[in-house]
Protein backbone atom coordinates (compact mmCIF):
# COMPACT_ATOMS: atom_id res chain seq x y z
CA UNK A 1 11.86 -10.30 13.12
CA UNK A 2 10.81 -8.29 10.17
CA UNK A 3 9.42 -5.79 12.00
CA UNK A 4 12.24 -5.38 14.10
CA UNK A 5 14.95 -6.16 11.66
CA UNK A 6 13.53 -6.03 8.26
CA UNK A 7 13.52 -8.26 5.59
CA UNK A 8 17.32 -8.96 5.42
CA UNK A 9 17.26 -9.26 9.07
CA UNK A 10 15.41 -12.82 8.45
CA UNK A 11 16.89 -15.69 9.00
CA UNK A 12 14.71 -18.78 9.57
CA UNK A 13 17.46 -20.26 12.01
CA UNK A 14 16.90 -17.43 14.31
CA UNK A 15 12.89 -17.40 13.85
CA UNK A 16 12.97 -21.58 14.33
CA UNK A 17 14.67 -20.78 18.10
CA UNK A 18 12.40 -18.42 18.59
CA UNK A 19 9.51 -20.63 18.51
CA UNK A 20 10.92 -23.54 19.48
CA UNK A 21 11.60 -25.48 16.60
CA UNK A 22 14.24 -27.48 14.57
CA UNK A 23 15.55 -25.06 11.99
CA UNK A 24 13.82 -27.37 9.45
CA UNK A 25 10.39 -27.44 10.99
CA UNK A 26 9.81 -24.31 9.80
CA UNK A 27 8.99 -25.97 6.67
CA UNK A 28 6.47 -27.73 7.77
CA UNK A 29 4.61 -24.64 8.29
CA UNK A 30 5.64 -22.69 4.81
CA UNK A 31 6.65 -24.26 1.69
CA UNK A 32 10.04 -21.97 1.28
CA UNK A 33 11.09 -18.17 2.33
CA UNK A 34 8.93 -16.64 -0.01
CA UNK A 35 5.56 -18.03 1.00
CA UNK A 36 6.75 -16.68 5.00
CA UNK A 37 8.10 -13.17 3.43
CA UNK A 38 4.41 -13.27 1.12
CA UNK A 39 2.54 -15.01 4.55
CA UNK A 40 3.68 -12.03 6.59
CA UNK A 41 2.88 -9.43 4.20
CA UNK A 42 -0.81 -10.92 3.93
CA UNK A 43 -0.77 -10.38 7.75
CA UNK A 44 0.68 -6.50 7.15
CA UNK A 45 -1.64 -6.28 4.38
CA UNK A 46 -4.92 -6.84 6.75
CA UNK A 47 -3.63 -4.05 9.15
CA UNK A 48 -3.36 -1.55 6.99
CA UNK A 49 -6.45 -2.45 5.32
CA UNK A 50 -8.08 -1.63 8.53
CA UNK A 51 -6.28 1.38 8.93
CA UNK A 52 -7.62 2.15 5.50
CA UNK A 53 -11.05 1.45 6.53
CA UNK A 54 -10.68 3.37 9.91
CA UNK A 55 -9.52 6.94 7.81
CA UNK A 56 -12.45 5.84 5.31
CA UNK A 57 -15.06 5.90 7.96
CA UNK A 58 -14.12 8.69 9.93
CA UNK A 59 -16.82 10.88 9.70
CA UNK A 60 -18.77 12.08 6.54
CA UNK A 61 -16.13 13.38 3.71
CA UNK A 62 -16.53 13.97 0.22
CA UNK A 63 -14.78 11.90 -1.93
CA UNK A 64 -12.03 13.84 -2.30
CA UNK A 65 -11.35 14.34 0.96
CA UNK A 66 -12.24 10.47 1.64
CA UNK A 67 -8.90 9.86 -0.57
CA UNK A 68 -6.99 12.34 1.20
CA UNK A 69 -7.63 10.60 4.60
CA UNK A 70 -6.59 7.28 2.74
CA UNK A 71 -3.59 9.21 2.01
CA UNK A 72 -2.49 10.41 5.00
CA UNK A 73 -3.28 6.74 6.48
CA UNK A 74 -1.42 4.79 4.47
CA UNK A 75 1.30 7.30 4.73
CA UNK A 76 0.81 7.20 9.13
CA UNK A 77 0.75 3.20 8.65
CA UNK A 78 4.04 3.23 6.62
CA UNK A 79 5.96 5.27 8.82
CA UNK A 80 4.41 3.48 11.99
CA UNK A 81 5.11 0.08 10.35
CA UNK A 82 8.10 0.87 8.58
CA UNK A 83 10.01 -2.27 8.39
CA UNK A 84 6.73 -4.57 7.76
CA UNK A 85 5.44 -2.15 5.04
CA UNK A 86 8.90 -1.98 3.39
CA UNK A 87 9.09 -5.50 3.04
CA UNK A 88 5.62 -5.73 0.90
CA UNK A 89 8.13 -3.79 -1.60
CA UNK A 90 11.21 -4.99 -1.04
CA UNK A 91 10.74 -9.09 -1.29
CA UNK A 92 11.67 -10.34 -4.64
CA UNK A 93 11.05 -13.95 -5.71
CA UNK A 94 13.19 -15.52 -9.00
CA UNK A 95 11.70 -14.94 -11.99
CA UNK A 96 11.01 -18.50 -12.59
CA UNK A 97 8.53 -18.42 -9.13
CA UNK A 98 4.40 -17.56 -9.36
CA UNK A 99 3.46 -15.26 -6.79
CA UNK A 100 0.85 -16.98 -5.32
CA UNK A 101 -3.74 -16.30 -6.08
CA UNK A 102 -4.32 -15.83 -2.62
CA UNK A 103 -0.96 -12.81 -2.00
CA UNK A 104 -1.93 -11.07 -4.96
CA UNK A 105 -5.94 -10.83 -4.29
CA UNK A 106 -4.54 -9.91 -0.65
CA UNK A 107 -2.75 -6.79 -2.74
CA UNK A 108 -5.45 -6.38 -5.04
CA UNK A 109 -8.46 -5.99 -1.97
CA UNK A 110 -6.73 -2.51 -1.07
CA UNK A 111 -7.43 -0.59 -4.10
CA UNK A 112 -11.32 -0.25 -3.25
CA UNK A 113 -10.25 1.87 -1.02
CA UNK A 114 -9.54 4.17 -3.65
CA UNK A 115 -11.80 2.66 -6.27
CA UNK A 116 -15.17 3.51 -4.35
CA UNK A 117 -14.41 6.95 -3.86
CA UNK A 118 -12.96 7.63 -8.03
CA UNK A 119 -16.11 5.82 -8.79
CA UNK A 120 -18.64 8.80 -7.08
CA UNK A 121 -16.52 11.40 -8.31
CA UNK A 122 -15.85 10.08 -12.17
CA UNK A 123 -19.23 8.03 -12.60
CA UNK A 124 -18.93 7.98 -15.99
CA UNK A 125 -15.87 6.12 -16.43
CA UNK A 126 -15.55 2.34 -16.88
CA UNK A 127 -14.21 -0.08 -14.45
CA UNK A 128 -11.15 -0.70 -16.37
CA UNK A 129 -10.24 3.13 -16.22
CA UNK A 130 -10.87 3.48 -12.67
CA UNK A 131 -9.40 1.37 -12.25
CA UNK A 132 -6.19 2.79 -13.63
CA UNK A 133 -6.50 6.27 -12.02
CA UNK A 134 -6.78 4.32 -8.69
CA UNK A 135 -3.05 2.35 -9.73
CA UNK A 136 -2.11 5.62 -10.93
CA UNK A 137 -3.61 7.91 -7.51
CA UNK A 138 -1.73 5.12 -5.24
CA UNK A 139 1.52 5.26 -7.20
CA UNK A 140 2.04 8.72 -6.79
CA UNK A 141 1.08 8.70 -3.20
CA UNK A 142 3.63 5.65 -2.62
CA UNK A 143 5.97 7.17 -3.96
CA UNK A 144 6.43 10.35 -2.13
CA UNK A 145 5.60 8.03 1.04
CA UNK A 146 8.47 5.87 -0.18
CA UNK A 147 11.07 8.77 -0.73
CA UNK A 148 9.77 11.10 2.16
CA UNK A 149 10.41 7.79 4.30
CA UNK A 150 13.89 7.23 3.27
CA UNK A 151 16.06 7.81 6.40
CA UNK A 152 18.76 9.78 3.21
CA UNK A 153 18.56 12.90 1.71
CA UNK A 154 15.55 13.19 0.49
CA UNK A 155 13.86 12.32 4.10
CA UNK A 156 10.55 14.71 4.67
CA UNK A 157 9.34 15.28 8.42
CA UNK A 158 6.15 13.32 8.91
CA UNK A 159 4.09 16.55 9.14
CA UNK A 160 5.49 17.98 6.12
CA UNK A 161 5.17 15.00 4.13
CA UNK A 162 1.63 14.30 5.44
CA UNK A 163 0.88 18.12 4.07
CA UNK A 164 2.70 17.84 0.88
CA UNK A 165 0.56 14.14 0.30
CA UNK A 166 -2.85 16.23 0.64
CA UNK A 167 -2.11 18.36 -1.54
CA UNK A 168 -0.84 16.52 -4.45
CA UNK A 169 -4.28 14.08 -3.85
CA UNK A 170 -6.32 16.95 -4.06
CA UNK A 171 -4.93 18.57 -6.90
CA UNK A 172 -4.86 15.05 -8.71
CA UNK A 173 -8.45 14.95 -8.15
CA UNK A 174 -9.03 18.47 -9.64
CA UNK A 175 -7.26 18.18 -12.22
CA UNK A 176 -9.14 14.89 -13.43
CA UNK A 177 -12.25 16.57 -12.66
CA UNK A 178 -11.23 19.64 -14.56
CA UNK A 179 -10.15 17.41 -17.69
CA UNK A 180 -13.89 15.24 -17.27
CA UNK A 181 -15.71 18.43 -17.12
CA UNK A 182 -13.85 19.89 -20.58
CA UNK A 183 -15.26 16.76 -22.58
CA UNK A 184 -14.21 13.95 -24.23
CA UNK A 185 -10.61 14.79 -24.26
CA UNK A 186 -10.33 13.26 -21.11
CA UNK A 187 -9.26 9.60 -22.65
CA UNK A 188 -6.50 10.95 -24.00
């Protein structure tokens, strides 16, 4: 249903007819909304993880280029997945609700993706800031995936955007390694 319909096209009346169910049964299975929205992004989550790993082991890149074809493929997976991948972003529990261990190491898993590659280029960096240019590396890219996506104004054609992604990864990249190579300024 979210795939088809996205996440405001969910309604658990529909989804219990669909598999057979009383409307209430559905609870036997999840504890609310939430945990179905966070159960169906875990499932989301795996298949672009392998998507991930696919671009990752697709012949032998530097690591550079390794996060460029991480790029592009998370940028193919959210256009090919739009409604799914939209709905990692979209879903917003109250304020007063935990998002659950097990949703946000599901999250969390992705970034070595990006980690393992940083780490051979910037080997002299510490976990914790790696760990931040990774956040920082997927933010960027998200975010032009995010607005190039958007069926508005600001909508990019897929080759375009796939372009444009490359080449703000690999001048990312060059500029950190520029700023590592000057010295110690780089922690500023």
């Amino acid at each position: 249903m979210i795939a088809a319909r996205g996440l405001a096209g969910l309604k658990t009346r529909d989804l219990a007819r669909e598999i057979g169910c009383a409307n209430g049964a559905v609870y036997n299975l999840v504890a609310d909304v939430d945990e179905l929205i966070l159960r169906v992004g875990s499932r989301t989550l795996l298949r672009l993880d392998a998507a991930l790993s696919a671009a990752e082991s697709a012949g032998e890149l530097s690591p550079q280029e390794t996060l460029v074809r991480i790029a592009i493929a998370y940028c193919d997976f959210a256009a090919g997945n739009l409604q799914l991948w939209r709905a990692l972003f979209e879903h917003r529990m109250e304020a007063d609700k935990i998002v659950p261990d097990w949703s946000i190491e599901d999250q969390m898993q992705l970034f070595r993706h990006i980690y393992g590659p940083l780490a051979a280029l910037f080997p002299k960096r510490s976990p914790a800031e790696l760990g931040i240019t990774a956040r920082s590396l997927f933010s960027a890219v998200h975010g032009m995936v995010a607005l190039g996506l958007e069926q508005k104004l600001v909508a990019v054609p897929l080759p375009a955007l796939r372009k444009e992604i490359a080449g703000l990864v690999r001048a990312m990249i060059d500029g950190l390694i520029a700023r590592a190579s000057s010295g110690p300024k780089e922690r500023s």
